[in-house]
Protein backbone atom coordinates (compact mmCIF):
# COMPACT_ATOMS: atom_id res chain seq x y z
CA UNK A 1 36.24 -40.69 27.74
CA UNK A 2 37.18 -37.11 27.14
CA UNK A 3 34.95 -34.83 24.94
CA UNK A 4 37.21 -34.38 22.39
CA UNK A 5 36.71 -38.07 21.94
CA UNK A 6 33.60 -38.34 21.21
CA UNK A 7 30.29 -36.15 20.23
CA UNK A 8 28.26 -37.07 22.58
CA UNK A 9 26.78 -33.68 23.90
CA UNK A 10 27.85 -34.22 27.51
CA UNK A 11 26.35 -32.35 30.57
CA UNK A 12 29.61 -32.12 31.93
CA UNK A 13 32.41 -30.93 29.16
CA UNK A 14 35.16 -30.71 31.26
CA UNK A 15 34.92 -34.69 32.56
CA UNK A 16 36.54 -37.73 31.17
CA UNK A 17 33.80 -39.78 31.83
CA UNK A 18 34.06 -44.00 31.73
CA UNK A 19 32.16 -45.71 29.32
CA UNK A 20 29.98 -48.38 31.05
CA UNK A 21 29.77 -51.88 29.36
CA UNK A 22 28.27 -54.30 31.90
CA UNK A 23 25.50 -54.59 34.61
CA UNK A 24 24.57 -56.87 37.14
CA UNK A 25 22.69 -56.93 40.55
CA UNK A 26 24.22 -54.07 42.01
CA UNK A 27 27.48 -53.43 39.51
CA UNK A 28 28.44 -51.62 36.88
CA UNK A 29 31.51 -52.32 34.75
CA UNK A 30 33.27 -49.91 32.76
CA UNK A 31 35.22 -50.65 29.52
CA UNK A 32 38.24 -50.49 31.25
CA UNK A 33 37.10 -53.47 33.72
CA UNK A 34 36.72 -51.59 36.53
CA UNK A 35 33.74 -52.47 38.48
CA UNK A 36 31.43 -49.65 40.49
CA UNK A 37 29.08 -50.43 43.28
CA UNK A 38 26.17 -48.42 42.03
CA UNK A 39 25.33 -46.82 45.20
CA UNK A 40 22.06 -44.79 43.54
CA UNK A 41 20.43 -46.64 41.32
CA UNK A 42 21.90 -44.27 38.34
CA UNK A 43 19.75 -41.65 39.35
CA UNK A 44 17.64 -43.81 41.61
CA UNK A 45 16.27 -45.69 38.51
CA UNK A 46 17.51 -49.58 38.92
CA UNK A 47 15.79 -50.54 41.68
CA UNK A 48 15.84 -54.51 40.20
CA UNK A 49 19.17 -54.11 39.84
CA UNK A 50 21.18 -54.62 36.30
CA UNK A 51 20.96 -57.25 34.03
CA UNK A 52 17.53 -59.34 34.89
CA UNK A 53 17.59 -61.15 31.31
CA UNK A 54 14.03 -61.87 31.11
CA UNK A 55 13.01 -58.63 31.12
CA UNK A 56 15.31 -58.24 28.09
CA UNK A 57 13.53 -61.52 26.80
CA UNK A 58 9.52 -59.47 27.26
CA UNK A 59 10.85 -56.53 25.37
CA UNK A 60 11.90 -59.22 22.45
CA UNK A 61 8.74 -60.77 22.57
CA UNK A 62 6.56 -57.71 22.62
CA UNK A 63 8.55 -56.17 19.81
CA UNK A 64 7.73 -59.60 17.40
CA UNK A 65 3.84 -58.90 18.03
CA UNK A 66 3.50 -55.14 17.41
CA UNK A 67 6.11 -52.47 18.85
CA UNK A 68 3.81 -48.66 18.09
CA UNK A 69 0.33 -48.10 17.74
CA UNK A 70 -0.47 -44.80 18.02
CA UNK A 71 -2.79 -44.49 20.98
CA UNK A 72 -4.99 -41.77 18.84
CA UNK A 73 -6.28 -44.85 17.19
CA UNK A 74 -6.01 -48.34 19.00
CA UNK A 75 -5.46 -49.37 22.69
CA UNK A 76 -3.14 -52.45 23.28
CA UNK A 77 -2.61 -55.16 25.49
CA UNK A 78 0.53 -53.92 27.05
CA UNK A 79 -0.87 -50.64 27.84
CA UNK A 80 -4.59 -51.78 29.41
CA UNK A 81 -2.08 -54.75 31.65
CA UNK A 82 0.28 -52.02 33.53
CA UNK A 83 -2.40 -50.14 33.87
CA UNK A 84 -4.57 -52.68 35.80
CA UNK A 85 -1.01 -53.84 37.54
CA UNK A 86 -0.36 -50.30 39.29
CA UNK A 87 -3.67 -49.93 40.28
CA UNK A 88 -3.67 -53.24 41.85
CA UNK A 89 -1.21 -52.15 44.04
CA UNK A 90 -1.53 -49.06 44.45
CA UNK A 91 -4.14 -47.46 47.15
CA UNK A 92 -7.75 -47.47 46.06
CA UNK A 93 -8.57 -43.93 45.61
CA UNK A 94 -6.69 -44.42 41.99
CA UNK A 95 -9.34 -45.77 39.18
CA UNK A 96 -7.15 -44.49 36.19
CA UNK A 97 -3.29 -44.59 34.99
CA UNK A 98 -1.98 -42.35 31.99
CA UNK A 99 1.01 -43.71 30.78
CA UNK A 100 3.80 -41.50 29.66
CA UNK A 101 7.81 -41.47 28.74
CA UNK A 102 9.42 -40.09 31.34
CA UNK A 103 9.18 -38.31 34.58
CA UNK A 104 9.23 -34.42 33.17
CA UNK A 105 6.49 -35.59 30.75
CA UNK A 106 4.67 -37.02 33.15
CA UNK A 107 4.81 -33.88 35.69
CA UNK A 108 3.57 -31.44 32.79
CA UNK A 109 0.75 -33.78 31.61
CA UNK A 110 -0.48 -34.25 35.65
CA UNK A 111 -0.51 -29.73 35.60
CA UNK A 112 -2.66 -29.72 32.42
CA UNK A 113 -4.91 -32.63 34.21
CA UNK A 114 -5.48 -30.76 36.93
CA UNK A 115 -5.91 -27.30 34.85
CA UNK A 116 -8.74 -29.09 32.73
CA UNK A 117 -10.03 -30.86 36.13
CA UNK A 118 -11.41 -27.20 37.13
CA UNK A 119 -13.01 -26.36 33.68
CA UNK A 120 -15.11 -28.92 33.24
CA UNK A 121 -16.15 -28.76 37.15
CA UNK A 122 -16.90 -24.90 36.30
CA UNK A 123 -14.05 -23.25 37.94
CA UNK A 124 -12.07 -22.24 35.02
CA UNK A 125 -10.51 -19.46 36.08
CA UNK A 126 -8.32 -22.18 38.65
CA UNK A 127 -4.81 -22.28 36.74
CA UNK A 128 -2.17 -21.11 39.23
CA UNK A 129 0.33 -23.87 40.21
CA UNK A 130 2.11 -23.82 43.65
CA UNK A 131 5.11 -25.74 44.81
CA UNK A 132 8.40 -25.35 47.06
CA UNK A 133 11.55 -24.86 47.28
CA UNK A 134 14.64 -27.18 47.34
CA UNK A 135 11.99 -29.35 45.07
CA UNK A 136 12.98 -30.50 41.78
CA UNK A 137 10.19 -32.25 39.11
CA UNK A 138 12.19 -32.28 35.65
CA UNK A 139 13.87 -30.50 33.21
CA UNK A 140 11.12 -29.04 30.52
CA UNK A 141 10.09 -25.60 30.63
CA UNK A 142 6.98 -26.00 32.65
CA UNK A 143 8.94 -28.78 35.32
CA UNK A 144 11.40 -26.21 35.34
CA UNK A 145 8.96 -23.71 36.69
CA UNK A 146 7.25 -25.91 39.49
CA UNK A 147 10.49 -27.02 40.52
CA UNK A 148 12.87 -25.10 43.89
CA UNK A 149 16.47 -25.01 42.91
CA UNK A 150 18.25 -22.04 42.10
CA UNK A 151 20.53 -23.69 40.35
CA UNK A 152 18.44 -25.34 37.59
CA UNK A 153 16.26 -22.46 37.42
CA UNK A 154 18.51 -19.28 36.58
CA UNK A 155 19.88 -20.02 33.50
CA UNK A 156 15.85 -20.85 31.97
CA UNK A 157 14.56 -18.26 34.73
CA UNK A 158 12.79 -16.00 31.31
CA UNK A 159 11.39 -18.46 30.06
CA UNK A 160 9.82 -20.05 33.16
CA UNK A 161 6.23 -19.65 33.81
CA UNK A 162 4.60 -17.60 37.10
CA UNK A 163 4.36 -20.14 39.70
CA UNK A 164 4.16 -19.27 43.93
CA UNK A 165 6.73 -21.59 45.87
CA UNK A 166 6.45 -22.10 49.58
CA UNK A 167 9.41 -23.24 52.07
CA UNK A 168 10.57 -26.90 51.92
CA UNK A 169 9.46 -29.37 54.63
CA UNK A 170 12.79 -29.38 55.79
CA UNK A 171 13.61 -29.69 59.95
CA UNK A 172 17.07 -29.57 59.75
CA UNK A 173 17.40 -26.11 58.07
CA UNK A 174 13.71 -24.95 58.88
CA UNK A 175 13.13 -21.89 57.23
CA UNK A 176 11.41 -20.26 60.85
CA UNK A 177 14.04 -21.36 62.56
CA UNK A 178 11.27 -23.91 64.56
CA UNK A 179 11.96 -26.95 66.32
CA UNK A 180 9.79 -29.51 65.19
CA UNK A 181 7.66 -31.26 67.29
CA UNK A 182 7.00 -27.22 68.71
CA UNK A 183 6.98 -25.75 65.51
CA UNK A 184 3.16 -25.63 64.79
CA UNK A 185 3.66 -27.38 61.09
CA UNK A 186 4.52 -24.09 60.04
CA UNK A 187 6.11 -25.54 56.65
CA UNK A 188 2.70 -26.54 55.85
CA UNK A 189 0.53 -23.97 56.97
CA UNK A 190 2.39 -21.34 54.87
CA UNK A 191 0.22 -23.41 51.96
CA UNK A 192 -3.20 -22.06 53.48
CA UNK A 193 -1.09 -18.60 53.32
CA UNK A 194 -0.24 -18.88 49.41
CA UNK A 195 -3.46 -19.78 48.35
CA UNK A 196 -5.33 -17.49 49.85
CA UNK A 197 -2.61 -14.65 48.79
CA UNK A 198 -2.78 -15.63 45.01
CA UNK A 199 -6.93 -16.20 45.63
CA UNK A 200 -8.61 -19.86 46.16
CA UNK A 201 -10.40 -19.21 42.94
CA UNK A 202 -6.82 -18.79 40.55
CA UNK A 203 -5.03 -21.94 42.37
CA UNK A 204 -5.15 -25.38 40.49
CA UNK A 205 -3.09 -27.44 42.40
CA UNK A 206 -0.11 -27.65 44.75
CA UNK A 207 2.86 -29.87 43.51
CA UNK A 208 5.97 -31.51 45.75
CA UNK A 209 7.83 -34.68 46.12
CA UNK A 210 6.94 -36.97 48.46
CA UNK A 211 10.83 -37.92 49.38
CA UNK A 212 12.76 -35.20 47.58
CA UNK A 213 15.28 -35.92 45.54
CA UNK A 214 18.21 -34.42 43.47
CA UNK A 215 17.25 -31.33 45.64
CA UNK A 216 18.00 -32.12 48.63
CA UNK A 217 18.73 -35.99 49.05
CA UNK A 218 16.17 -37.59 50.90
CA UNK A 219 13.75 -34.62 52.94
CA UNK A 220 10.99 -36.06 53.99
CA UNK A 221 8.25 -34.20 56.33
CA UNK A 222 6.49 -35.39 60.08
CA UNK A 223 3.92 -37.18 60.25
CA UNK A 224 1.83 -34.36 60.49
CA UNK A 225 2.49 -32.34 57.49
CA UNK A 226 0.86 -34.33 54.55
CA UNK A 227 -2.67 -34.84 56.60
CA UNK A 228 -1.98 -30.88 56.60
CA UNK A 229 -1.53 -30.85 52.93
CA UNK A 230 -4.93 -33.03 52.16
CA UNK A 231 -7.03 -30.68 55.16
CA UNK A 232 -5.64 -26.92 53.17
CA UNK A 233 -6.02 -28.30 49.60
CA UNK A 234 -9.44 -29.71 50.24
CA UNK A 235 -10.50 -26.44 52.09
CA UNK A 236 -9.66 -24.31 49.40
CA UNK A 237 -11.00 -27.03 46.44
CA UNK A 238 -7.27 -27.35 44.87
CA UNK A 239 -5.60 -30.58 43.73
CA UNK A 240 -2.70 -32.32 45.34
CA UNK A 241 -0.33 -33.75 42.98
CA UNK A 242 2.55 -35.99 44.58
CA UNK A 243 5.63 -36.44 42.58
CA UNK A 244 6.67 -39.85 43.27
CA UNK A 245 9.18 -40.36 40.02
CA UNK A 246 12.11 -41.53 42.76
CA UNK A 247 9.91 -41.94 45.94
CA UNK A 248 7.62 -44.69 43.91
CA UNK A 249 7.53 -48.31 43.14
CA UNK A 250 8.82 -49.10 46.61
CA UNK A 251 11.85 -47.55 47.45
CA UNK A 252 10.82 -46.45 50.78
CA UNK A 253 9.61 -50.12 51.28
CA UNK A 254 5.41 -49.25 50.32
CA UNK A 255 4.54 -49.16 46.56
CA UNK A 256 3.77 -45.55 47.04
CA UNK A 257 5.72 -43.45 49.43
CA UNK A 258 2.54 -41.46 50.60
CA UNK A 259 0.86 -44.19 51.82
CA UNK A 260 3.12 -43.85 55.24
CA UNK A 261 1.03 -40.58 56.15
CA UNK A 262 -2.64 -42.27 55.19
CA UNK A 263 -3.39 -39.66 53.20
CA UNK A 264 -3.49 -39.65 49.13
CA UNK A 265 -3.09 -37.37 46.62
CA UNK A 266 -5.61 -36.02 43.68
CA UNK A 267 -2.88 -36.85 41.24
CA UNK A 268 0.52 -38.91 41.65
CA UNK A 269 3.33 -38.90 39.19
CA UNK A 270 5.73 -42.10 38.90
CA UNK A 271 8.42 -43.26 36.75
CA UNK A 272 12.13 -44.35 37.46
CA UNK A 273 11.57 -47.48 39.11
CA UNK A 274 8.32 -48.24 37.57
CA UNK A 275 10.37 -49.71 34.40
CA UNK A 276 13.94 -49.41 36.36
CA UNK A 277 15.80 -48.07 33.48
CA UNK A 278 14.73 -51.09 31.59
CA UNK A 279 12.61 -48.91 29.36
CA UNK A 280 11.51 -44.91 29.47
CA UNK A 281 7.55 -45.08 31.31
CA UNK A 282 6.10 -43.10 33.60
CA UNK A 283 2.57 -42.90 35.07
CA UNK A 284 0.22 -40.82 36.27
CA UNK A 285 -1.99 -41.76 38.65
CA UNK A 286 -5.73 -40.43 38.27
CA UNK A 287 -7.72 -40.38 41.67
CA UNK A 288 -11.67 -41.50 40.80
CA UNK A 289 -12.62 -37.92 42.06
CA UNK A 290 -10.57 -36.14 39.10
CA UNK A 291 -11.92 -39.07 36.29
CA UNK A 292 -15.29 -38.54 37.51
CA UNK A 293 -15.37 -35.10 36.27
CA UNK A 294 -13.95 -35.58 32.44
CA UNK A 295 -16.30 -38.76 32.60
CA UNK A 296 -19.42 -36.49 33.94
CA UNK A 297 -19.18 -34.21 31.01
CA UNK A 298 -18.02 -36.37 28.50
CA UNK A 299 -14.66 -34.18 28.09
CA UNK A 300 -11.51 -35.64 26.13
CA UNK A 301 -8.51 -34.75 28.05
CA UNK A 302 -6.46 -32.14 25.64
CA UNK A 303 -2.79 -33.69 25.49
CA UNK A 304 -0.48 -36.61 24.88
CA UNK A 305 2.42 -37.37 23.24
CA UNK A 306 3.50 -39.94 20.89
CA UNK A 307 4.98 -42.37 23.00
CA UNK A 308 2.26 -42.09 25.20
CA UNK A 309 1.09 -45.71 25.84
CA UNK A 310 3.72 -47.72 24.11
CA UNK A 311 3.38 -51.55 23.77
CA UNK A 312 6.90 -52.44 24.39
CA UNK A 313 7.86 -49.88 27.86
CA UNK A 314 4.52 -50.93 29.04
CA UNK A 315 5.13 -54.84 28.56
CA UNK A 316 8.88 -53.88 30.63
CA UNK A 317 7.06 -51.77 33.46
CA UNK A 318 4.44 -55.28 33.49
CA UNK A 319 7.30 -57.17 34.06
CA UNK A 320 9.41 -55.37 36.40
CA UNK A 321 6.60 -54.58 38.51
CA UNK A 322 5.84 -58.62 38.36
CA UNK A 323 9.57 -59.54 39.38
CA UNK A 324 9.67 -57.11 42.34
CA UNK A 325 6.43 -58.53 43.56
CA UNK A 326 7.06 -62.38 42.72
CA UNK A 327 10.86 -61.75 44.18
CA UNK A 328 9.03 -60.34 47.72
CA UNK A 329 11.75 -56.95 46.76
CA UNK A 330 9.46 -54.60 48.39
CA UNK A 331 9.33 -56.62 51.37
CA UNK A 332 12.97 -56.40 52.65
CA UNK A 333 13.14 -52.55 51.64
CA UNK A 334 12.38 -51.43 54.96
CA UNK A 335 14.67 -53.99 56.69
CA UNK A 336 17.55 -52.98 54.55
CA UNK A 337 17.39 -49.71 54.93
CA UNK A 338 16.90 -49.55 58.33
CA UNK A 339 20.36 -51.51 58.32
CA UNK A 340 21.97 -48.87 55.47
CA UNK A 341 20.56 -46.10 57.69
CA UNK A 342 22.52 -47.55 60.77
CA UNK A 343 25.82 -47.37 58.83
CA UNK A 344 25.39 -43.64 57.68
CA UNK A 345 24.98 -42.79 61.40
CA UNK A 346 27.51 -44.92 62.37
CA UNK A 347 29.84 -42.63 59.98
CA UNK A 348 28.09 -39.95 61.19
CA UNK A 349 29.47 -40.68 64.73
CA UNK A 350 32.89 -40.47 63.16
CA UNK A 351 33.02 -37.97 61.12
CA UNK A 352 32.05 -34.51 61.95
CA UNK A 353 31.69 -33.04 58.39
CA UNK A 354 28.29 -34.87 58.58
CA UNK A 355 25.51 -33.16 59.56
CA UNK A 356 22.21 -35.41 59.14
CA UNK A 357 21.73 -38.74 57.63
CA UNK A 358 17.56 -38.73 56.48
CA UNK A 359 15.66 -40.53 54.25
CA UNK A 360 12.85 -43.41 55.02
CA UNK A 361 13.40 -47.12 53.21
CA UNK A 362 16.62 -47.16 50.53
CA UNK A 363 15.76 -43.60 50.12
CA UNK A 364 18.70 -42.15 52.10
CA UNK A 365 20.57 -38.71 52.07
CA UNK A 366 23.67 -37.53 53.83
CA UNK A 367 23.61 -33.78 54.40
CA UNK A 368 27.73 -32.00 55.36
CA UNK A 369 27.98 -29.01 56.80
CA UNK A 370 31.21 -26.86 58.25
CA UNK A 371 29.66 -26.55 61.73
CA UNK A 372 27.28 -29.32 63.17
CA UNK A 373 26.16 -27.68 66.32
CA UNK A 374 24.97 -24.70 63.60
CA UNK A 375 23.43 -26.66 60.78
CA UNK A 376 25.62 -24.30 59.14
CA UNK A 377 26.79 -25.41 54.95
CA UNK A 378 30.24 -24.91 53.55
CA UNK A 379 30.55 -22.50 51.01
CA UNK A 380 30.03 -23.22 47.11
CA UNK A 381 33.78 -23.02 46.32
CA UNK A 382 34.33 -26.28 48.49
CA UNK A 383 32.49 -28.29 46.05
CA UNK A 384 32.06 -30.93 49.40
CA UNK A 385 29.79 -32.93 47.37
CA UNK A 386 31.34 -33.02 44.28
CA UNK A 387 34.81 -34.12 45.82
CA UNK A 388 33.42 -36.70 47.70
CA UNK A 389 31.34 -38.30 44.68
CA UNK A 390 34.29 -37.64 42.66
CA UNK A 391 36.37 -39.52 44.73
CA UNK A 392 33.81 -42.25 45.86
CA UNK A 393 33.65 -43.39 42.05
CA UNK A 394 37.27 -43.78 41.81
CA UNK A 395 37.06 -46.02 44.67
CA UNK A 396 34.44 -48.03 43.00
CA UNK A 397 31.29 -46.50 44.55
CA UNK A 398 28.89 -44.36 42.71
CA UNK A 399 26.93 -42.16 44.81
CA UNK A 400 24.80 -38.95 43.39
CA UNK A 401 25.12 -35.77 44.27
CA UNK A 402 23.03 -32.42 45.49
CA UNK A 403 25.72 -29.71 45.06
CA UNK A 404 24.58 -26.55 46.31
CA UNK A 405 21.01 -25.31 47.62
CA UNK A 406 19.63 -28.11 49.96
CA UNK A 407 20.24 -26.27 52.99
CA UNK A 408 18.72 -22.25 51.87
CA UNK A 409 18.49 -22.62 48.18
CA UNK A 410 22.19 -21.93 47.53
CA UNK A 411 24.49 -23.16 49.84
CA UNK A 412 24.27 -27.62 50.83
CA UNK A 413 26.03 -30.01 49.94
CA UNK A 414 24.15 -33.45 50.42
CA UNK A 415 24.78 -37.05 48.41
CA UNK A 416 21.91 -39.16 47.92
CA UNK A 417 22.22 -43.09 48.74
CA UNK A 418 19.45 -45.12 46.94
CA UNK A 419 20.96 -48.64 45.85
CA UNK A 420 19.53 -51.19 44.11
CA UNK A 421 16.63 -52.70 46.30
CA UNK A 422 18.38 -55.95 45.89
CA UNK A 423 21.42 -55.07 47.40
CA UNK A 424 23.00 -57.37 50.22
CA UNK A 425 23.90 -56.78 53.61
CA UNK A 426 27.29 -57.36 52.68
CA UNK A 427 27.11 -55.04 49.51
CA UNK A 428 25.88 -51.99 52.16
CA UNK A 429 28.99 -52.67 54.36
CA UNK A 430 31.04 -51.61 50.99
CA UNK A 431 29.48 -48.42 50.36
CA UNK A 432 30.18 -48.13 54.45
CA UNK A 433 33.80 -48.71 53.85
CA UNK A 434 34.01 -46.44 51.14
CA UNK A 435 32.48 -43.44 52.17
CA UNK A 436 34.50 -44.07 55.55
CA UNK A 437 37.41 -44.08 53.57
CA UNK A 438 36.37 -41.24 51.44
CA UNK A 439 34.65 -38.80 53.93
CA UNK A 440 37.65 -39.20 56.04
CA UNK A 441 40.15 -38.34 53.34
CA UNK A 442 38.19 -34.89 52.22
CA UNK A 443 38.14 -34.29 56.04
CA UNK A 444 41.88 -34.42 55.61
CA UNK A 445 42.61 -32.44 53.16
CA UNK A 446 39.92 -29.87 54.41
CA UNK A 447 41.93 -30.06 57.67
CA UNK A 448 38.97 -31.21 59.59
CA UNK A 449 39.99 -32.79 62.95
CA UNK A 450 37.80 -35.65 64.10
């Protein structure tokens, strides 16, 4: 639908968007009947997949008891139930869950957490916030200014808060031009560097994504680096907050991403797939170490938002988080994506516009660039990833995009894979044979021999 047909204020105002109608498992269908592999998850939300009924049927029933009760003055069932739920799967360091709306919300509430963390221990001067580049944690102001991308960033640059970034985690397009395993950690050591530059006793708390997203499509670090992480922030008494809002609920096949490096975070943000899409709710993960303190000196945390703790998203995240658990969805995540991840490189091998296919579970990126032996990007006015996500969803497959910036902040062009964590084997050979089909086409008209 084109804008003039509507008044919907669209991101995009030059698109004629399709207006979707229909969902199931791993499809979308627009009004038009076509039908759309949904190749991301939306924006790596739907991790159930689309049109699970009975979690339609729990909203219903939660919405016939009581639908709002603001938090300010009553708890509710809902609320206390998801709470216990996460925590009894995620790792035990966690003793507390805030529940929030959405993933920005979330991210802003976790800062001011960790801000009032250090005043009641009797560090209040502690308020400095450090993240990196390439990184992206949501769209409000303060997100905005803990978040990497140039992009995002410049428009709302005056309005963004002082914040230090370091370099991404990022081998492919390491910022010391290091090989990794010879590289020393660098990327992580730089965070000893930026605390100690902006002074131990201003820093709060260092912020990044576990599996980056939007940013760059599915960066995650070695082994090595988030031990790193725990070792600096502990030395230098500053919380670690993990951004898990895609990398969470088990789309890299454990409930939490971080639990792959043993190590956990002070603080750890979740959302997307925690209700997937069924219903806006996020979380915030509260390590016993960081409750301790508010509970120590009897300190209300200063915050909160009206939708904060709603009955009906909480009885949807209750249920979802029951279905992928009763449906063993977590299980197979690291199966299938092993499998997905052996048909990227297998297009990989074919085409040479490709430069690295990363990602860990049905967390996957593909990364082009103009010259593979250089890691080098195209430039911006190829619009690589656009083109190719353009063209993907008029071939039925929906894939997202990281268009510009995921290679040195403002050149990359990378597409993010995260399906459904239903999908089938056979549903993973179409978004194969699509992106063969497509990939090879661009290469075409880019005049790319194979």
């Amino acid at each position: 639908m084109k804008l003039s047909e509507h008044s919907f204020f669209a991101r995009d105002l030059t698109a004629d968007i399709p207006v979707a109608v229909k969902g199931e498992g791993v499809w979308i269908w627009d009004d038009k009947g076509k039908k759309y592999l949904d190749g991301c998850s939306g924006a790596n939300v739907s991790g159930i997949g689309h049109g699970v009924a009975e979690i339609g049927e729990v909203m219903a029933e939660q919405t016939k008891k009581i639908a709002y009760v603001p938090p300010q003055h009553f708890l509710n069932q809902p609320t206390l139930d998801l709470c216990n739920k996460i925590l009894e799967h995620a790792p035990d360091v966690y003793t507390r869950v805030m529940l929030c709306s959405t993933g920005s919300e979330a991210i802003e509430n976790a800062m001011k957490i960790a801000r009032q963390y250090h005043v009641h221990n009797g560090n209040p001067s502690k308020y400095r916030m450090i993240s990196r580049w390439q990184g992206f944690h949501g769209n409000t102001i303060a997100a905005d200014s803990v978040s990497g991308t140039k992009k995002r960033r410049s428009i709302s640059s005056p309005m963004l808060m002082d914040c230090t970034h370091i370099c991404a985690s990022h081998c492919y397009h390491c910022k010391y031009r290091l090989k990794y395993p010879g590289c020393d950690m660098m990327c992580a050591r730089e965070l000893d560097s930026a605390i100690i530059n902006d002074g131990p006793e201003n820093v709060s708390a260092f912020i990044c994504e576990t599996v980056v997203g939007a940013a760059s499509c599915g960066v995650n670090p070695p082994q090595e680096y988030f031990p790193m992480i725990r070792e600096i922030c502990d030395k230098h008494d500053v919380l670690w907050i993990a951004d898990e809002i895609m990398a969470g609920a088990g789309r890299t096949g454990t409930f939490l991403a971080v639990e792959q490096w043993n190590v956990f975070p002070d603080l750890v943000v979740m959302a997307k797939g925690l209700s997937c899409g069924y219903a806006p709710v996020s979380a915030i993960l509260i390590s016993d170490k960081v409750f301790k303190v508010f509970e120590k000196n009897n300190k209300a945390y200063v915050g909160g938002h009206t939708y904060n703790a709603h009955p009906i998203t909480a009885s949807v995240g209750i249920k979802v988080t029951d279905y992928m658990f009763e449906h063993g969805i977590i299980d197979h995540v690291s199966e299938k994506g092993a499998y997905l991840k052996g048909l990227l490189l297998d297009l990989a091998s074919k085409h040479p516009i490709i430069g690295e296919v990363r990602g860990r579970g049905l967390f996957l990126g593909v990364e082009f660039v103009a010259n593979r032996e250089k890691h080098e990007p195209f430039p911006l006015e190829d619009a690589v990833a656009k083109r190719i996500v353009n063209l993907a969803m008029q071939k039925g497959l929906i894939v997202y995009p990281s268009q510009g910036g995921c290679a040195d902040g403002e050149l990359g062009d990378a597409i993010q894979i995260t399906p459904p964590l239903i999908i089938s084997k056979e549903e993973m050979d179409y978004i194969y044979n699509v992106l063969d089909d497509v990939i090879g086409q661009i290469e075409k008209e880019m005049g790319v021999a194979e």
